[in-house]
N, C-alpha and C. Protein backbone atom coordinates (compact mmCIF):
# COMPACT_ATOMS: atom_id res chain seq x y z
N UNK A 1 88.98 100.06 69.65
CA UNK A 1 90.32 100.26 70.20
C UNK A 1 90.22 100.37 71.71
N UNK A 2 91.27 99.72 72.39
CA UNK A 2 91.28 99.66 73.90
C UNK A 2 91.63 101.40 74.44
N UNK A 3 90.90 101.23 75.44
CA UNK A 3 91.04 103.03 76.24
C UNK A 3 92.64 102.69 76.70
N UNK A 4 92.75 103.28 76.90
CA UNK A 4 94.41 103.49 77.63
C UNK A 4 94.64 104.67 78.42
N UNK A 5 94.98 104.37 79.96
CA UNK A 5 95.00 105.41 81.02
C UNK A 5 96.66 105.51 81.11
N UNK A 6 96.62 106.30 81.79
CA UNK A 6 97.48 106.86 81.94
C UNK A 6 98.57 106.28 83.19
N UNK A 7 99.83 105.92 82.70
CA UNK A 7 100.92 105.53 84.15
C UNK A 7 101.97 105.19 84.19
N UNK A 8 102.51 105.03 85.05
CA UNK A 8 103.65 105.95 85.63
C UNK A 8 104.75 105.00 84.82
N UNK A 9 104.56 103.78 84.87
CA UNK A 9 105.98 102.69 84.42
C UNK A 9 104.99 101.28 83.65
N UNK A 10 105.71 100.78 82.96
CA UNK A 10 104.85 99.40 82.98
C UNK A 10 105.95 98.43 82.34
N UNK A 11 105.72 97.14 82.14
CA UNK A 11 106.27 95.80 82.47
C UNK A 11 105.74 94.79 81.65
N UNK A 12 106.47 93.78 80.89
CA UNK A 12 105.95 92.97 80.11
C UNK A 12 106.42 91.87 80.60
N UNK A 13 105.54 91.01 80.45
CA UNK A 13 105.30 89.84 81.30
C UNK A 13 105.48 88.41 80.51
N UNK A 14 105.08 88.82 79.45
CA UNK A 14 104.41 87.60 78.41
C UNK A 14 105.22 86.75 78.12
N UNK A 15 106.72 87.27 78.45
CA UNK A 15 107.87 86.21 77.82
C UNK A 15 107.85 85.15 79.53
N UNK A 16 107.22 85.45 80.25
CA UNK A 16 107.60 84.89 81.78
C UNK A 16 106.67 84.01 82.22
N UNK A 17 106.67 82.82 82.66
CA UNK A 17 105.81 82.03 83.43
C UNK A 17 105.28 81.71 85.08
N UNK A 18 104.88 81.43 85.01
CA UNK A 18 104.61 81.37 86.93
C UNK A 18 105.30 80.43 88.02
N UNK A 19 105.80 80.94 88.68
CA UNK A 19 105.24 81.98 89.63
C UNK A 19 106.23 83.08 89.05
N UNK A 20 107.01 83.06 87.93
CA UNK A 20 107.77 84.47 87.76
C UNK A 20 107.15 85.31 87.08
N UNK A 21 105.96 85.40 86.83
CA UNK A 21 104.81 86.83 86.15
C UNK A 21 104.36 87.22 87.53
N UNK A 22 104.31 87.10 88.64
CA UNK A 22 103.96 87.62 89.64
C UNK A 22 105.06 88.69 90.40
N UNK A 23 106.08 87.70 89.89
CA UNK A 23 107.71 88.08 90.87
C UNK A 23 108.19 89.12 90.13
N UNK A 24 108.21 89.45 89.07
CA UNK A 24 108.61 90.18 88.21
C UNK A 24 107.61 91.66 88.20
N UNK A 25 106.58 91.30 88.16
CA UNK A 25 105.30 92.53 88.67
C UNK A 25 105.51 93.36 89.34
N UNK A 26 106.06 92.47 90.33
CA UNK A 26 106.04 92.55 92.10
C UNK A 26 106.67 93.82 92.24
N UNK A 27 108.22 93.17 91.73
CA UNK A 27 109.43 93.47 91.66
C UNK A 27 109.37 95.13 91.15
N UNK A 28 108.32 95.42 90.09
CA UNK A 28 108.31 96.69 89.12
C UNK A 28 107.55 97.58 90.00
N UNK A 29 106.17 97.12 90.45
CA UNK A 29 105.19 97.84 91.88
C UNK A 29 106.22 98.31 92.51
N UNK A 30 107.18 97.73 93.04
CA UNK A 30 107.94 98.09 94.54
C UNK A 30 108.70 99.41 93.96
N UNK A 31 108.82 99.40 92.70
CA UNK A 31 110.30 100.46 92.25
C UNK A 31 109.25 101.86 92.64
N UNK A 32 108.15 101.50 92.45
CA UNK A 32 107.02 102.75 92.12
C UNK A 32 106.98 103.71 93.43
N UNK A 33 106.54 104.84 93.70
CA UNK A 33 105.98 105.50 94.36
C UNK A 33 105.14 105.24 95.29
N UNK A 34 104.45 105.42 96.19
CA UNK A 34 102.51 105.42 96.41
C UNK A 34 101.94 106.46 95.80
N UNK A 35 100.81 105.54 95.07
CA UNK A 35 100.01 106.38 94.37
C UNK A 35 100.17 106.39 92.80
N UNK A 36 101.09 105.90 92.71
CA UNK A 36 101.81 105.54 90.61
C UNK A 36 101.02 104.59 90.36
N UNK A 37 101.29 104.07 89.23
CA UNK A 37 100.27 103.49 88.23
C UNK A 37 101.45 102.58 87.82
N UNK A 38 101.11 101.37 87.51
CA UNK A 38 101.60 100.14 86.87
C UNK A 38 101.24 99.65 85.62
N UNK A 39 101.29 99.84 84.62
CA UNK A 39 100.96 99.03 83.53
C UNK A 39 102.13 97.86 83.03
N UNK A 40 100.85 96.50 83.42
CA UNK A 40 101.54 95.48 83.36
C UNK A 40 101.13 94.78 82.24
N UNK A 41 101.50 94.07 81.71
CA UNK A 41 101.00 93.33 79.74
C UNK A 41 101.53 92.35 80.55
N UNK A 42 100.63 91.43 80.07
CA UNK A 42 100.39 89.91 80.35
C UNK A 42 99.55 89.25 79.43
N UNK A 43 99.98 87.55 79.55
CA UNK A 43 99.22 86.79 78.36
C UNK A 43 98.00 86.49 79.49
N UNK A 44 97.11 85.58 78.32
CA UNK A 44 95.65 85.22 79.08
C UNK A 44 95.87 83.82 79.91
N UNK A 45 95.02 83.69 79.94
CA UNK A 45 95.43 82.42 80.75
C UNK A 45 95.53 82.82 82.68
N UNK A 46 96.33 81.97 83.02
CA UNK A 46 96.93 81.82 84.64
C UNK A 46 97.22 83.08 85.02
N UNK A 47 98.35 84.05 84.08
CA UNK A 47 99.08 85.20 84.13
C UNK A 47 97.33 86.46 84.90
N UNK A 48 96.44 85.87 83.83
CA UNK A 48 95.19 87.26 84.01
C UNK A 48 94.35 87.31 85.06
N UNK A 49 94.72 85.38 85.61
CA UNK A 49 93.85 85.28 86.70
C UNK A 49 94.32 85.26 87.83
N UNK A 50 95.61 85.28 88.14
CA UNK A 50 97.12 85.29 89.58
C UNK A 50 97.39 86.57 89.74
N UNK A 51 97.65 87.23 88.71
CA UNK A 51 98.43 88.40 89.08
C UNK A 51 97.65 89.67 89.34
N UNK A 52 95.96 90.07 89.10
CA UNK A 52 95.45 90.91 89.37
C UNK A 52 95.19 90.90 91.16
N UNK A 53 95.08 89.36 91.31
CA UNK A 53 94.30 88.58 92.52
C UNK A 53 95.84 88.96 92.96
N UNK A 54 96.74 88.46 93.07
CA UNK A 54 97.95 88.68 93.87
C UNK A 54 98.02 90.50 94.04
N UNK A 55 97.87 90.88 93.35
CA UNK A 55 98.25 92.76 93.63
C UNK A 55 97.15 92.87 94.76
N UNK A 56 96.27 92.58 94.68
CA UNK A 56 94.80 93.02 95.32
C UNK A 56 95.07 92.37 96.81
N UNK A 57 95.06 90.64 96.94
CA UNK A 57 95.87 90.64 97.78
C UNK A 57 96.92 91.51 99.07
N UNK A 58 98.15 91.92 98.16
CA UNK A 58 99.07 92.82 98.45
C UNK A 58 98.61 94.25 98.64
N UNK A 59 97.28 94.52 98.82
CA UNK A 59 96.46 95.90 99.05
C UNK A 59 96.90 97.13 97.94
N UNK A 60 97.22 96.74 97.18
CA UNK A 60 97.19 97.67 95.83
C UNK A 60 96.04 97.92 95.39
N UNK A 61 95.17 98.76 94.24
CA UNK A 61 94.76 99.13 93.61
C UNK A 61 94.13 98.46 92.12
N UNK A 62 93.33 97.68 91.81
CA UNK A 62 93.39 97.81 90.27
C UNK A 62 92.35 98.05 89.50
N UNK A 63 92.80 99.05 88.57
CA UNK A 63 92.16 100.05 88.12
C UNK A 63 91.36 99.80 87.06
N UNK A 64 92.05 98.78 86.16
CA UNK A 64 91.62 98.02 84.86
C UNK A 64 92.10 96.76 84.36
N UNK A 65 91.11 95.99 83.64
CA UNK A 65 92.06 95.21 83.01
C UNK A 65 91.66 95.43 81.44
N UNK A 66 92.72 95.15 80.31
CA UNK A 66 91.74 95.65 78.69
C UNK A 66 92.08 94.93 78.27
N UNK A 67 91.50 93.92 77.83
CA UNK A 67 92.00 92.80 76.47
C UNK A 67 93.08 93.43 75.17
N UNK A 68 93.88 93.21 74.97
CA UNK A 68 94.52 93.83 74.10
C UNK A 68 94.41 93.13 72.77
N UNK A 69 93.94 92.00 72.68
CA UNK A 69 92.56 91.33 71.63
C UNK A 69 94.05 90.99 70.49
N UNK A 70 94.99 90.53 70.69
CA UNK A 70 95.80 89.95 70.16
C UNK A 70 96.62 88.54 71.47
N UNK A 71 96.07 88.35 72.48
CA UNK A 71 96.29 87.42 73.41
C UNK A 71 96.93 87.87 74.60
N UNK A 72 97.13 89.00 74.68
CA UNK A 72 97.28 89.70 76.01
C UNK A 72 96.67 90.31 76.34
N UNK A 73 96.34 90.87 77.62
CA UNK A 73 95.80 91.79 78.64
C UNK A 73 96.86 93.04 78.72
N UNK A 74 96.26 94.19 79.53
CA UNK A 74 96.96 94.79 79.91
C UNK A 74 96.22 95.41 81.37
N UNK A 75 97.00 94.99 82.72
CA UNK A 75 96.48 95.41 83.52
C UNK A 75 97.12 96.61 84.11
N UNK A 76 96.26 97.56 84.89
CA UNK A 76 96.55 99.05 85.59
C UNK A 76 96.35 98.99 86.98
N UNK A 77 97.65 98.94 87.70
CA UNK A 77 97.36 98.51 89.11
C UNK A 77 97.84 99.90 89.49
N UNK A 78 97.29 100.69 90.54
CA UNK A 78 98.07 101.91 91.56
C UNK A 78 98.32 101.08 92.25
N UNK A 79 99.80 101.47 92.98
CA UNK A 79 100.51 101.09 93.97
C UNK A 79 99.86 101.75 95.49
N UNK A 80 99.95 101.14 96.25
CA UNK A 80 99.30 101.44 97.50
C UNK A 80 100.10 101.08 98.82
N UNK A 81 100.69 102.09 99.29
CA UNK A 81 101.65 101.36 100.31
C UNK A 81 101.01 101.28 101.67
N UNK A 82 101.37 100.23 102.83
CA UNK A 82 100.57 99.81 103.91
C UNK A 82 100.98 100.76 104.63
């Protein structure tokens, strides 16, 4: 069974394609705090390899990613403001 941390809001992605799994992310990070936690569910593919790289990018945080071993991920980004 996948570990599961702990945070603040999270966001499902899987129904969304690109570039709107990024925009939609984005969009949920910004509502956050500095210092909150994001849990974002995303499919595999493009979604697992854009959107960790885009947060990181954007000087966020990420904390994890966990296969959720049914075809999504679930990634844990802290928000990090500049």
């Amino acid at each position: 069974m996948a570990e599961i941390l702990e945070f603040d809001d999270k966001v499902d992605i899987t129904d969304k394609v690109c570039p709107l799994t990024f925009v939609t992310a984005k969009v949920a990070i910004e509502e956050l705090d500095d210092g909150q936690v994001l849990a974002v569910r995303m499919n595999d593919g493009e979604p697992v390899q854009n959107v960790p790289r885009s947060f990181k990018e954007d000087g966020h945080q990420i904390l994890k990613l966990t296969d959720n071993e049914d075809g999504t991920y679930t990634l844990y980004v802290r928000k990090v403001e500049e």
